[in-house]
N, C-alpha and C. Protein backbone atom coordinates (compact mmCIF):
# COMPACT_ATOMS: atom_id res chain seq x y z
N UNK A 1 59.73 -1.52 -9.76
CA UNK A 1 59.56 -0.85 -8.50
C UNK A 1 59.04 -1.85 -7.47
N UNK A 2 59.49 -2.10 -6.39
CA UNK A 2 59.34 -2.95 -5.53
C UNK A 2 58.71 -1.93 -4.08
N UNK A 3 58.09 -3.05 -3.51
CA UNK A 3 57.40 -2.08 -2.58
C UNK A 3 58.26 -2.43 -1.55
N UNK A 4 58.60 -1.33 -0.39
CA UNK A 4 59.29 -1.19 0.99
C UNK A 4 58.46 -2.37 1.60
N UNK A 5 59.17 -3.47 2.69
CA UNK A 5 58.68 -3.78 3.57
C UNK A 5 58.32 -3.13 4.80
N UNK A 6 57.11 -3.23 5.38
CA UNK A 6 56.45 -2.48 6.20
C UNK A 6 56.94 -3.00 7.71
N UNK A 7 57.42 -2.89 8.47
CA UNK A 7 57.81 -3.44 9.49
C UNK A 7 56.44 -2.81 11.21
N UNK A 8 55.99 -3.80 11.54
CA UNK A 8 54.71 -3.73 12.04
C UNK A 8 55.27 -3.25 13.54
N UNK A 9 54.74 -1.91 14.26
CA UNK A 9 55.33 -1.61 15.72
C UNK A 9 54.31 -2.16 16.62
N UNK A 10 54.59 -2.09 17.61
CA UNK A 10 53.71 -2.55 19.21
C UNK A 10 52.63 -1.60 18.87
N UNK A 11 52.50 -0.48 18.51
CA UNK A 11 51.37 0.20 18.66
C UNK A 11 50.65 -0.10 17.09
N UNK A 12 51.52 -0.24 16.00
CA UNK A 12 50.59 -1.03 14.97
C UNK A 12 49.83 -2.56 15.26
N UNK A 13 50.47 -2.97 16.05
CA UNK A 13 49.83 -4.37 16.07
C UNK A 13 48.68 -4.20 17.56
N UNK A 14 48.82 -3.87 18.25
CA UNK A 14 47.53 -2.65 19.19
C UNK A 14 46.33 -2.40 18.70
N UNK A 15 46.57 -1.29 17.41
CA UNK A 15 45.91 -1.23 16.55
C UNK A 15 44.71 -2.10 15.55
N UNK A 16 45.80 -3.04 15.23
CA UNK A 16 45.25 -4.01 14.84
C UNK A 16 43.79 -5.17 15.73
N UNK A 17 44.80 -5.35 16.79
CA UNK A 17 44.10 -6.00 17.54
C UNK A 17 42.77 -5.28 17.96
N UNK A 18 42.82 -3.92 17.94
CA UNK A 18 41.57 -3.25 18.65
C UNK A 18 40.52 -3.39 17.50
N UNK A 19 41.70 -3.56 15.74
CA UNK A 19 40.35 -3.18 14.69
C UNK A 19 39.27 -4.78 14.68
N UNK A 20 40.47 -6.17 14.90
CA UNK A 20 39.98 -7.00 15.11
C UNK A 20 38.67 -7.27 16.00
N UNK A 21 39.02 -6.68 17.24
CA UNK A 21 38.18 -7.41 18.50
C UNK A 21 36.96 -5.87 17.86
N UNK A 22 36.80 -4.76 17.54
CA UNK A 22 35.53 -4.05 16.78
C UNK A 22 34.88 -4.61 15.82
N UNK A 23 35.62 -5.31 15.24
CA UNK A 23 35.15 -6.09 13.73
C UNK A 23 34.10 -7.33 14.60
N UNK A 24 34.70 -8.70 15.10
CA UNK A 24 33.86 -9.23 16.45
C UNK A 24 33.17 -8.34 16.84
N UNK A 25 33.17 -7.34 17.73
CA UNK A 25 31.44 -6.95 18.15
C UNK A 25 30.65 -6.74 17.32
N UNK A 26 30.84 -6.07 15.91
CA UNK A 26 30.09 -5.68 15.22
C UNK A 26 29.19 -7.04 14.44
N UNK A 27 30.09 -8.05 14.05
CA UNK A 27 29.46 -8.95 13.28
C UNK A 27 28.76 -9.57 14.40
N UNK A 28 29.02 -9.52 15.72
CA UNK A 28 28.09 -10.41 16.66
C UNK A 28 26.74 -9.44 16.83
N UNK A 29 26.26 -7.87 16.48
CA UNK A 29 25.70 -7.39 17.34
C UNK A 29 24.80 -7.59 15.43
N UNK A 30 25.44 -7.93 14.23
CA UNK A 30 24.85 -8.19 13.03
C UNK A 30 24.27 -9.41 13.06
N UNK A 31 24.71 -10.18 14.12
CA UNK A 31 23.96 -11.81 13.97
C UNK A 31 22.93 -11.72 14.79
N UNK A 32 23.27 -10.99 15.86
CA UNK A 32 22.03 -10.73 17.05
C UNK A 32 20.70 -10.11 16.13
N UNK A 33 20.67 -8.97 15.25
CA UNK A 33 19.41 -8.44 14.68
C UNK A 33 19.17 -9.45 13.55
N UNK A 34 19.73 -10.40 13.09
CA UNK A 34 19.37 -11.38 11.32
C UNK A 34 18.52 -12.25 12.91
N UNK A 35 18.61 -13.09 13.77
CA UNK A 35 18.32 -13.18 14.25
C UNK A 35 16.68 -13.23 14.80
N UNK A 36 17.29 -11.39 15.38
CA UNK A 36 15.83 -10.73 15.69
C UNK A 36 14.79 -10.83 14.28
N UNK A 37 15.54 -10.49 13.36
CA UNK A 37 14.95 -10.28 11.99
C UNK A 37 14.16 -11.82 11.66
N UNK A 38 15.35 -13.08 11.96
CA UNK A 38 14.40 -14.05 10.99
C UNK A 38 13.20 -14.40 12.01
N UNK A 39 12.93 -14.46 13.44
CA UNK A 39 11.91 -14.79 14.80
C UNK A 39 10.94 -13.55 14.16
N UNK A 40 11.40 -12.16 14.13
CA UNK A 40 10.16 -11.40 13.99
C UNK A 40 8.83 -11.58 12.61
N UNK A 41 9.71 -11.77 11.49
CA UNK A 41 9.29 -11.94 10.02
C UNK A 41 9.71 -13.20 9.57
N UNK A 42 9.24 -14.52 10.35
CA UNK A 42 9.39 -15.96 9.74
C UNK A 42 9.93 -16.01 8.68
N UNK A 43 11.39 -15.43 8.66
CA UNK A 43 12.12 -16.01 7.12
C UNK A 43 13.21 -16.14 7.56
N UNK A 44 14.27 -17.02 6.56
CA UNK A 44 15.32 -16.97 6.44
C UNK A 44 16.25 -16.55 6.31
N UNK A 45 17.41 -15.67 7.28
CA UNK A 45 18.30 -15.34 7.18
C UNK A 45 19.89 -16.04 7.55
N UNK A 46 20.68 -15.42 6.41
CA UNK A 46 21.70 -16.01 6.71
C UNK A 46 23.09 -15.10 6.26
N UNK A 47 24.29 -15.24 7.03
CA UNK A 47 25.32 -13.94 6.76
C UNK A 47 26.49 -15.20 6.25
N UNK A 48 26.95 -14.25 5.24
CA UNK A 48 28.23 -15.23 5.28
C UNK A 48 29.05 -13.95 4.56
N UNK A 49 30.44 -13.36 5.09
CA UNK A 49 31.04 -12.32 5.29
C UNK A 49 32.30 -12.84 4.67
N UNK A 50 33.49 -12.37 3.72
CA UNK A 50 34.76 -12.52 4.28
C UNK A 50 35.59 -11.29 4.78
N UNK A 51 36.38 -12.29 5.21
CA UNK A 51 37.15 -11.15 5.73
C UNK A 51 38.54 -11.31 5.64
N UNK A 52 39.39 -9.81 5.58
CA UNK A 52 39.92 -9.91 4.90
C UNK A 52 41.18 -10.52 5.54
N UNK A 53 42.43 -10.73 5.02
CA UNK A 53 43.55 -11.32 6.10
C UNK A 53 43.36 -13.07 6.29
N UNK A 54 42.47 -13.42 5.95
CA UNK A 54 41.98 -14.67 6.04
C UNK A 54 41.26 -15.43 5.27
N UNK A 55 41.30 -16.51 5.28
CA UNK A 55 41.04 -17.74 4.31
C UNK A 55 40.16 -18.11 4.38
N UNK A 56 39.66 -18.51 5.24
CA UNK A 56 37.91 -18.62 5.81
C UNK A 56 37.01 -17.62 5.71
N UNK A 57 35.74 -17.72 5.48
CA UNK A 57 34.65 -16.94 5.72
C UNK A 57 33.75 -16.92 7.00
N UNK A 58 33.63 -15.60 7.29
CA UNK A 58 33.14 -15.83 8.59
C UNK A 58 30.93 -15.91 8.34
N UNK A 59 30.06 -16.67 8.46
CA UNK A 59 29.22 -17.59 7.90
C UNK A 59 28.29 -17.62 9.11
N UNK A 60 27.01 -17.04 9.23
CA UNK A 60 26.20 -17.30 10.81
C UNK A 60 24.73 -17.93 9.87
N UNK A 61 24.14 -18.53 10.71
CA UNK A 61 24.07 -18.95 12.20
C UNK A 61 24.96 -20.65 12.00
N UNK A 62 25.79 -21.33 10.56
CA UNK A 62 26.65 -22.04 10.38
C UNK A 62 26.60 -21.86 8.80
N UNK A 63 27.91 -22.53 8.46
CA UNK A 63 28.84 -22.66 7.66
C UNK A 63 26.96 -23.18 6.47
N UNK A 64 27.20 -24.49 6.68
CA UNK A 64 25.77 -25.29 6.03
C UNK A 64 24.78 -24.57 5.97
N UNK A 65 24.37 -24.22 6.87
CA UNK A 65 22.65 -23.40 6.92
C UNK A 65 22.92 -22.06 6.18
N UNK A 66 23.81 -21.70 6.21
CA UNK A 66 24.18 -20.41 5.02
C UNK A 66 23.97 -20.84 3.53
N UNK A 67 24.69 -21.71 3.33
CA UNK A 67 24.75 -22.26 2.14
C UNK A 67 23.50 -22.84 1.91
N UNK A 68 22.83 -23.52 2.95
CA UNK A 68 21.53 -24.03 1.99
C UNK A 68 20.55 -22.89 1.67
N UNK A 69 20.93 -21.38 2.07
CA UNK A 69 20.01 -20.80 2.38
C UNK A 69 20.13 -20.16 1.16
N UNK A 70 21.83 -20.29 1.06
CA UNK A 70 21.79 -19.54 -0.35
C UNK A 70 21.34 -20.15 -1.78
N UNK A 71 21.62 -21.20 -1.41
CA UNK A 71 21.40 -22.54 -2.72
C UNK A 71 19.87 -22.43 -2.96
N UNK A 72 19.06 -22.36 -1.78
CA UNK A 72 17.50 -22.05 -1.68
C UNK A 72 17.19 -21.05 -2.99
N UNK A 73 17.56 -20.06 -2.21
CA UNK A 73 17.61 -18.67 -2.93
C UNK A 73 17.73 -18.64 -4.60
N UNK A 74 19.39 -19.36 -4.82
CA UNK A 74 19.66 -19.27 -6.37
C UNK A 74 18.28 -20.54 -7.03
N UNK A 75 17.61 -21.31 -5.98
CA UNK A 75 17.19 -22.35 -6.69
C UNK A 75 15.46 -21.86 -7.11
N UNK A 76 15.25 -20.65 -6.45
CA UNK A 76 13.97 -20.41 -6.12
C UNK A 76 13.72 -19.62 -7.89
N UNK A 77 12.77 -20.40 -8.34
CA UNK A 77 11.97 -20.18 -9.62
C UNK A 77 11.67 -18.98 -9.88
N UNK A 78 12.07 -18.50 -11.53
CA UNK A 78 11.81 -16.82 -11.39
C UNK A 78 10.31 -17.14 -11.34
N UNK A 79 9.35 -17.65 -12.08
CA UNK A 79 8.11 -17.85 -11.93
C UNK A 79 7.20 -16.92 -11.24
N UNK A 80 7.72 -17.55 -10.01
CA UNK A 80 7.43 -17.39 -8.70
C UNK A 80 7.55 -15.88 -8.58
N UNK A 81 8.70 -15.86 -8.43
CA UNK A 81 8.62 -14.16 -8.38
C UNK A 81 7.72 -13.15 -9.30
N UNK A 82 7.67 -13.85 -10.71
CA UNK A 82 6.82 -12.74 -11.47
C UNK A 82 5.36 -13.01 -11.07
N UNK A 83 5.10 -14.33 -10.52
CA UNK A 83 3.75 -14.66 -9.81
C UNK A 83 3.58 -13.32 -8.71
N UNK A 84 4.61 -13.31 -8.02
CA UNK A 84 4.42 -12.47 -6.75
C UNK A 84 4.17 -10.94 -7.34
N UNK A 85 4.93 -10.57 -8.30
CA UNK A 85 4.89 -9.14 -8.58
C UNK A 85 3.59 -9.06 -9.28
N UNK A 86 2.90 -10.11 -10.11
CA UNK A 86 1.60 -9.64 -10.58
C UNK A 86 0.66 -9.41 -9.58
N UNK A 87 0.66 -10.68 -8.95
CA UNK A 87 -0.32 -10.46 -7.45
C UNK A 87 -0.15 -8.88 -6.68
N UNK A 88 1.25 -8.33 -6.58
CA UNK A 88 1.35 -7.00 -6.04
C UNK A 88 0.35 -5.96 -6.43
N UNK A 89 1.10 -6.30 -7.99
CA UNK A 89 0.10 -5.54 -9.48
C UNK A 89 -1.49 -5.40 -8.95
N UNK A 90 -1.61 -6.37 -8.63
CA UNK A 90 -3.38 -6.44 -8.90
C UNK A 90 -3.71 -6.11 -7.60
N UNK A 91 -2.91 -5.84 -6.21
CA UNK A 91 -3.42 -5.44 -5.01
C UNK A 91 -3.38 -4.15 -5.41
N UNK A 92 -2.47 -3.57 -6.56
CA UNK A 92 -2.41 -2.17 -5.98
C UNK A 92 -3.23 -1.67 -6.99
N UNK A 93 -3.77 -2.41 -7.97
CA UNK A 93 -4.84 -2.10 -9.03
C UNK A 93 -6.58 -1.97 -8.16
N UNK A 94 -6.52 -2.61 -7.12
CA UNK A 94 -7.03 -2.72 -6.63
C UNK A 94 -7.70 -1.36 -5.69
N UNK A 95 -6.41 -1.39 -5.44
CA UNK A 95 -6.60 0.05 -4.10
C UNK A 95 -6.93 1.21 -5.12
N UNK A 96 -5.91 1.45 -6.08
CA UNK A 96 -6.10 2.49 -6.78
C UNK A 96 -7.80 2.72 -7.06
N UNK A 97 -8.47 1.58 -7.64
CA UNK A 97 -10.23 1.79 -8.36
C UNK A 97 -10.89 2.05 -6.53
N UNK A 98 -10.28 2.16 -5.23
CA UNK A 98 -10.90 2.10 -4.54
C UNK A 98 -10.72 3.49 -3.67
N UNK A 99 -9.32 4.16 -4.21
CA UNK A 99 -8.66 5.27 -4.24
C UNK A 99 -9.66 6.31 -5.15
N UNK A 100 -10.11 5.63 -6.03
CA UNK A 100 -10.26 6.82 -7.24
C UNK A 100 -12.33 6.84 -6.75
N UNK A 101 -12.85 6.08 -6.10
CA UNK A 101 -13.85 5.65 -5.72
C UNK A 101 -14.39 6.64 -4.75
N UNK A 102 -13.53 6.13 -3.82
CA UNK A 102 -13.53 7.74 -2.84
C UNK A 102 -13.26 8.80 -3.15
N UNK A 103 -12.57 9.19 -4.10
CA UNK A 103 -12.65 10.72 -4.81
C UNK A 103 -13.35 11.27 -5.38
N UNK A 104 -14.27 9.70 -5.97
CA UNK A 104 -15.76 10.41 -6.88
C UNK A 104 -16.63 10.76 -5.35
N UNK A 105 -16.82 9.75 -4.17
CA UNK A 105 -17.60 10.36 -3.46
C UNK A 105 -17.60 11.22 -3.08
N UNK A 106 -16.25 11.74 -2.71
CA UNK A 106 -16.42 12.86 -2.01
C UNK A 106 -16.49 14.14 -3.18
N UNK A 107 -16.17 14.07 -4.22
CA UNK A 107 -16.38 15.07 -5.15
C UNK A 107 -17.76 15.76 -5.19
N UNK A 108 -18.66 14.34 -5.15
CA UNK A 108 -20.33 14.48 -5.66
C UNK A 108 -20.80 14.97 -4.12
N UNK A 109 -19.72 14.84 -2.88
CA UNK A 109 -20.01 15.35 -1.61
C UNK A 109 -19.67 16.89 -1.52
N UNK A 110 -18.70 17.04 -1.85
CA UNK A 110 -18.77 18.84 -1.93
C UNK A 110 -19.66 19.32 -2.74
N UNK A 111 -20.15 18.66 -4.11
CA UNK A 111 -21.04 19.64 -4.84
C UNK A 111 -22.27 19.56 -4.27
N UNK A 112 -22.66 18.65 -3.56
CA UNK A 112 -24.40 18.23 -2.86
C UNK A 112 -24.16 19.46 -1.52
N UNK A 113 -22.85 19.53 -0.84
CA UNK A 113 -22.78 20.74 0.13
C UNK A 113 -22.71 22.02 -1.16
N UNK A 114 -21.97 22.50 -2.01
CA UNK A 114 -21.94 23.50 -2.50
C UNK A 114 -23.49 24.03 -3.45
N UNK A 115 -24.69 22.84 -3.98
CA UNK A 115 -25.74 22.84 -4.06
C UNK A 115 -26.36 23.40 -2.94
N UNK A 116 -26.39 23.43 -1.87
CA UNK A 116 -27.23 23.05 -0.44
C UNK A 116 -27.05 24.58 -0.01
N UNK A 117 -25.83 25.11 0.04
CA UNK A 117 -25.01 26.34 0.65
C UNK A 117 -25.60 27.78 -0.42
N UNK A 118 -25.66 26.66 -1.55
CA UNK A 118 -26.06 28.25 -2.58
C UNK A 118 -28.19 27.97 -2.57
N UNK A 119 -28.53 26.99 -2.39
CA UNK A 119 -29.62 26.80 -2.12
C UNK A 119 -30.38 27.73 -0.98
N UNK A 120 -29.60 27.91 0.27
CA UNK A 120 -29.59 27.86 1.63
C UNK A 120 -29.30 29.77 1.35
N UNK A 121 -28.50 30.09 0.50
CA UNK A 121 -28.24 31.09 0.29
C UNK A 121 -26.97 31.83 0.94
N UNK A 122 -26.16 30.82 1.65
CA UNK A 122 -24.76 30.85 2.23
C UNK A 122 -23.95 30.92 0.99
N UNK A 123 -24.11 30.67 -0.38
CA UNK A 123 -23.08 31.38 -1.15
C UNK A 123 -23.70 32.04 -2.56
N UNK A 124 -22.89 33.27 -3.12
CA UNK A 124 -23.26 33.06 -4.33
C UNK A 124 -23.10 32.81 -5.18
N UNK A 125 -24.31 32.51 -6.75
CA UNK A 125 -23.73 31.90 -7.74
C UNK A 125 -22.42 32.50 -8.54
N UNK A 126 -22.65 33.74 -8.11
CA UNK A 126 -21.33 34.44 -9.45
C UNK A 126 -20.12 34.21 -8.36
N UNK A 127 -20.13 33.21 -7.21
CA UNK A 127 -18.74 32.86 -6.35
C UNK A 127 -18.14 31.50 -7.11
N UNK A 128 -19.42 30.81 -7.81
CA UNK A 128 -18.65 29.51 -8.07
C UNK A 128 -18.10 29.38 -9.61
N UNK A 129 -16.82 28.69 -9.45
CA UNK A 129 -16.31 28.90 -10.42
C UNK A 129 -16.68 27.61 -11.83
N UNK A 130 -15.78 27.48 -12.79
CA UNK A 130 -16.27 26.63 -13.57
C UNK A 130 -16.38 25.06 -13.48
N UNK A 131 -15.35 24.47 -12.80
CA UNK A 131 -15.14 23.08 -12.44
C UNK A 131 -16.65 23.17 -11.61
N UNK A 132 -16.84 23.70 -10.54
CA UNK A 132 -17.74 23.76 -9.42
C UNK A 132 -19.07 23.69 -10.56
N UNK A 133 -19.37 24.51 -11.27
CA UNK A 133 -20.93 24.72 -12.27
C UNK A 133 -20.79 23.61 -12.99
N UNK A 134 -19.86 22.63 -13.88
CA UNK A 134 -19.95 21.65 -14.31
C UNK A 134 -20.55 20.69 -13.11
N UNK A 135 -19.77 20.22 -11.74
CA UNK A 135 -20.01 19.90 -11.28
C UNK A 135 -22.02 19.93 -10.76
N UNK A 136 -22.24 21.16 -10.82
CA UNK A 136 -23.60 21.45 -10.59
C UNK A 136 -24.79 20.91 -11.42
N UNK A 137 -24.28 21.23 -12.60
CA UNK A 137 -24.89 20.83 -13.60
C UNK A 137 -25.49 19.25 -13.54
N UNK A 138 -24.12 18.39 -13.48
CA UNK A 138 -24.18 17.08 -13.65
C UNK A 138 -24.79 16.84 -12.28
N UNK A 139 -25.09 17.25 -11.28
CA UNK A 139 -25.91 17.13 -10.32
C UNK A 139 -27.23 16.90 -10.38
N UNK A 140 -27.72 18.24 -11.12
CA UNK A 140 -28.78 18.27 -10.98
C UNK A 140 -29.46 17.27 -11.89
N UNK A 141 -28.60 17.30 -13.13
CA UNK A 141 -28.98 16.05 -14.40
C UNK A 141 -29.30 14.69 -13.23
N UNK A 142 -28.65 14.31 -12.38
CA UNK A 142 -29.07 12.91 -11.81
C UNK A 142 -29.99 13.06 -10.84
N UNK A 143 -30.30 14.48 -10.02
CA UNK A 143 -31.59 14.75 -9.43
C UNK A 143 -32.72 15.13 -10.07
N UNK A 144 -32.40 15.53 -11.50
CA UNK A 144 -33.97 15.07 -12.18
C UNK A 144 -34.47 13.80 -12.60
N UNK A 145 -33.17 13.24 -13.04
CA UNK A 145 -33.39 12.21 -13.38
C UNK A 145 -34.13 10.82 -12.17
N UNK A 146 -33.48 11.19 -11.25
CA UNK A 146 -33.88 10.68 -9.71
C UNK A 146 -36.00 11.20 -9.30
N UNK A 147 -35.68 12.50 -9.70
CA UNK A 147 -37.42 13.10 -9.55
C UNK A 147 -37.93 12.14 -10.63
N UNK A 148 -38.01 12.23 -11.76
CA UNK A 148 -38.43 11.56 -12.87
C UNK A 148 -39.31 9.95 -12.40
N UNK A 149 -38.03 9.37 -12.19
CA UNK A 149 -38.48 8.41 -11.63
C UNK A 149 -39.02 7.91 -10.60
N UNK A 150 -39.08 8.91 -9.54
CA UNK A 150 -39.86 9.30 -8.35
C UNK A 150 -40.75 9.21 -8.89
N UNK A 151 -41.04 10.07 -9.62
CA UNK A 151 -42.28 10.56 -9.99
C UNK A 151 -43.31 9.29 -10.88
N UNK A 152 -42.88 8.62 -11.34
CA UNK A 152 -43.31 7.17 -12.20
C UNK A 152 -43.71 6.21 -10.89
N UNK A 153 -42.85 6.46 -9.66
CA UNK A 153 -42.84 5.46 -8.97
C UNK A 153 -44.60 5.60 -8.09
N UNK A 154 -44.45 7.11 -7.65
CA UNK A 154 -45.84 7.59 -7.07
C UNK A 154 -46.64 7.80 -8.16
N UNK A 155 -46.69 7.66 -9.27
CA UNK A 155 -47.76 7.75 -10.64
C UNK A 155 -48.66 6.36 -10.46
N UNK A 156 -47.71 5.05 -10.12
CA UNK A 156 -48.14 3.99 -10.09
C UNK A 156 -48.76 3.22 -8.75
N UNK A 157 -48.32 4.33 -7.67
CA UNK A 157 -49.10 3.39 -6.27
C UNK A 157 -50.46 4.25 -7.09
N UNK A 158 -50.46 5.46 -6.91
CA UNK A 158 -51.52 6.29 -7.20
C UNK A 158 -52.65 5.47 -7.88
N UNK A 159 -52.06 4.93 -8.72
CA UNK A 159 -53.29 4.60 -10.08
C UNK A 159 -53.53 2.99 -9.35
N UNK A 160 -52.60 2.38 -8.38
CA UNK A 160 -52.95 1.26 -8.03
C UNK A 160 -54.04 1.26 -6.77
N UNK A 161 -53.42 2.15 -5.98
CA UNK A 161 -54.54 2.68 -4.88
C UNK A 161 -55.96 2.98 -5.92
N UNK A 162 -56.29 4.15 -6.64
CA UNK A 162 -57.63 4.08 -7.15
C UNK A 162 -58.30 2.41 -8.07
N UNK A 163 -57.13 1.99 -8.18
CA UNK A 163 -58.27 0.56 -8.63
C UNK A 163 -58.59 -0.45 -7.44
N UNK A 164 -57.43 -0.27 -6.77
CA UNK A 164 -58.19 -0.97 -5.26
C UNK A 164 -59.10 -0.05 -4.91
N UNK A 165 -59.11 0.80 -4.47
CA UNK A 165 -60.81 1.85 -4.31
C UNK A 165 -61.73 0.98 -5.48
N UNK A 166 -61.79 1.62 -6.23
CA UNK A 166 -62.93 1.29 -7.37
C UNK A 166 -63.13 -0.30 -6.85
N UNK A 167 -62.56 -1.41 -6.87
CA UNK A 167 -62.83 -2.67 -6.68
C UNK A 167 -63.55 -2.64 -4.98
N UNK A 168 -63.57 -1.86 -4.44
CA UNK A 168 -63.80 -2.04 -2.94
C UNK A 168 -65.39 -0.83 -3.02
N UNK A 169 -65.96 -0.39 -3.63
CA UNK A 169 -67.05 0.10 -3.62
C UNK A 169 -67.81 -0.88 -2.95
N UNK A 170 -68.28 0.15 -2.07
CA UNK A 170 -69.96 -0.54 -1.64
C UNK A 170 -69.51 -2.02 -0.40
N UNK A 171 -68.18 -2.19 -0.09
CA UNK A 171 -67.22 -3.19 0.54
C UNK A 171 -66.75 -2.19 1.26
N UNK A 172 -66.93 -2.66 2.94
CA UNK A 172 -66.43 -1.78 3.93
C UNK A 172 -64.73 -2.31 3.72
């Protein structure tokens, strides 16, 4: 089976010409943003397109600087890259313990308001539920624990103040 020759009319070759000179604006208005792109974000860009009907490749901002850009590219060390993705790793390991940081504060911040409110007598106890009473609980465990040692702390000016007294008898 042989294929019909296609015989090309004035309005096919029209056609043509209009898909041509669209194809030109488009790849010029694609070199204009790689462009914008490599000035805004200091990197390297480079297009190299074919097209079809033709033997050449159409290649911006040149033929060379494409190619070294690509040669760059294939030459660039995986290393490097798994360097980069650990470093990512560990920024976002990062955020996360600083993510999860602020969730304890503010956690131990609603229960010090939900302490305060049922204290205050703005809510009641048979309103709070079980997460909330755990929460309470472990509250108060670190505000005794906090009194406790309050309390050791003023045990000891106390007893230090009466031996400075006692040593200061009879001494204005």
């Amino acid at each position: 089976m042989s294929r019909k020759r296609v015989c090309l009319t004035t309005s096919d070759l029209d056609e043509e010409i209009k898909r041509k000179k669209k194809l030109d604006e488009k790849l010029a208005s694609l070199c204009k943003k790689a462009y914008e792109l490599s000035i805004l974000c200091d990197v390297k860009v480079g297009i190299v397109s074919s097209i079809p009907e033709k033997t050449d490749v159409f290649a911006w901002p040149s033929l060379p600087e494409a190619q070294k850009i690509v040669n760059d590219h294939i030459a660039f060390p995986k290393h490097k890259v798994t360097m980069h993705n650990n470093f990512l790793q560990s920024i976002m390991e990062k955020r996360e313990e600083e993510v999860r940081k602020v969730e304890e504060t503010l956690e131990k911040m609603e229960i010090e308001n939900l302490f305060n409110d049922l204290f205050k007598g703005n809510k009641l106890l048979n309103e709070v539920n079980v997460e909330e009473t755990k929460g309470l609980l472990k509250l108060i465990a670190v505000k005794r624990v906090q009194f406790e040692q309050r309390k050791i702390q003023v045990n000891e000016v106390a007893a230090n103040n009466n031996v400075a007294e006692e040593n200061n008898v009879g001494h204005p």
